[in-house]
C-alpha atoms as a PDB file:
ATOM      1  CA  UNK A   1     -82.786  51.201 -81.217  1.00  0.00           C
ATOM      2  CA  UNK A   2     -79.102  50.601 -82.284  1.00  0.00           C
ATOM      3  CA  UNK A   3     -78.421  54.218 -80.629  1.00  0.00           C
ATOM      4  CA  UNK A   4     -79.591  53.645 -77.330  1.00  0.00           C
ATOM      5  CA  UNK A   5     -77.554  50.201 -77.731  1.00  0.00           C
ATOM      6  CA  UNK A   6     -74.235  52.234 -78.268  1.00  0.00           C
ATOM      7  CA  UNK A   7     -75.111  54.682 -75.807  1.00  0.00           C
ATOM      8  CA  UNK A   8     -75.088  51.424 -72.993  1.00  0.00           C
ATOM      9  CA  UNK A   9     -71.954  50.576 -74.397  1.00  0.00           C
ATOM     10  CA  UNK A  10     -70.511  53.756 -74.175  1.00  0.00           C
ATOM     11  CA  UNK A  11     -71.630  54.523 -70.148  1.00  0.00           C
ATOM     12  CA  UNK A  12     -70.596  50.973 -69.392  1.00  0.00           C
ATOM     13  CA  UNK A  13     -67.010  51.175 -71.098  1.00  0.00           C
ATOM     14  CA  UNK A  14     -66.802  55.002 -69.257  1.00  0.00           C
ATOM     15  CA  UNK A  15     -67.591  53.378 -65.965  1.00  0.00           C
ATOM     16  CA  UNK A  16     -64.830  50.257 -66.846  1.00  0.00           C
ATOM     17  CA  UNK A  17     -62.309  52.352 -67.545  1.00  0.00           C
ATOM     18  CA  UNK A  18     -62.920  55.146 -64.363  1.00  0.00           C
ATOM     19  CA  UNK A  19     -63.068  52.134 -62.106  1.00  0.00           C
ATOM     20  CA  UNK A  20     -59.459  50.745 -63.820  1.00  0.00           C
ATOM     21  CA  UNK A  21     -58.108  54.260 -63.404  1.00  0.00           C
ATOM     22  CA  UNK A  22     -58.772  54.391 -59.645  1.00  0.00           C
ATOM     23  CA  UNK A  23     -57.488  50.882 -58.881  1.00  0.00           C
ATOM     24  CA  UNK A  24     -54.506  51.946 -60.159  1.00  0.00           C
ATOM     25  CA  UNK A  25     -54.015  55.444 -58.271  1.00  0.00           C
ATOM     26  CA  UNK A  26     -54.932  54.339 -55.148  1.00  0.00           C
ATOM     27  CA  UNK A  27     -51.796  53.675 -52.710  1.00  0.00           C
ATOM     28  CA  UNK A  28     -52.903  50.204 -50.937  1.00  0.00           C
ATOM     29  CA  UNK A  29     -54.779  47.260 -51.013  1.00  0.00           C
ATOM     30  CA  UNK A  30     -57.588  48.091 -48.842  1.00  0.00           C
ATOM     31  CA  UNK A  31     -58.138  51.096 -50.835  1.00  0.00           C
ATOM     32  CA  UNK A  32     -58.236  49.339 -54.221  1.00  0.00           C
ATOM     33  CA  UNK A  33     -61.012  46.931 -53.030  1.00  0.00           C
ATOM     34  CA  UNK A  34     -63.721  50.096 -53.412  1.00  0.00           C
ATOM     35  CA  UNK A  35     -62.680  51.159 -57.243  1.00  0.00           C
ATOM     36  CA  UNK A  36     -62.633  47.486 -57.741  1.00  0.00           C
ATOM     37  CA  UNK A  37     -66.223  47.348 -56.102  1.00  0.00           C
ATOM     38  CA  UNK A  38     -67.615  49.953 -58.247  1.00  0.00           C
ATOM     39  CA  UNK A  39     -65.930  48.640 -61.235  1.00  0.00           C
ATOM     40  CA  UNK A  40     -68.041  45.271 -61.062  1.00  0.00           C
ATOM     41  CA  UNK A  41     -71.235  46.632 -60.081  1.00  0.00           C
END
């Protein structure tokens, strides 16, 4: 049981930190809105 636990903690924290990575490298606002979309859902 504790493995599946760490393996939802370790897809959610990939998914956190992809969607922080593409805020960052996109070049406007408008296009940081969809990262930051992703990111929360």
């Amino acid at each position: 049981m504790n493995i599946i636990v760490i393996a939802f903690l370790v897809f959610g924290l990939f998914f956190f930190l992809a969607g922080a990575i593409g805020i960052v490298r996109m070049p406007d606002f408008y296009s940081r809105l969809h990262p930051a979309g992703k990111l929360d859902t």
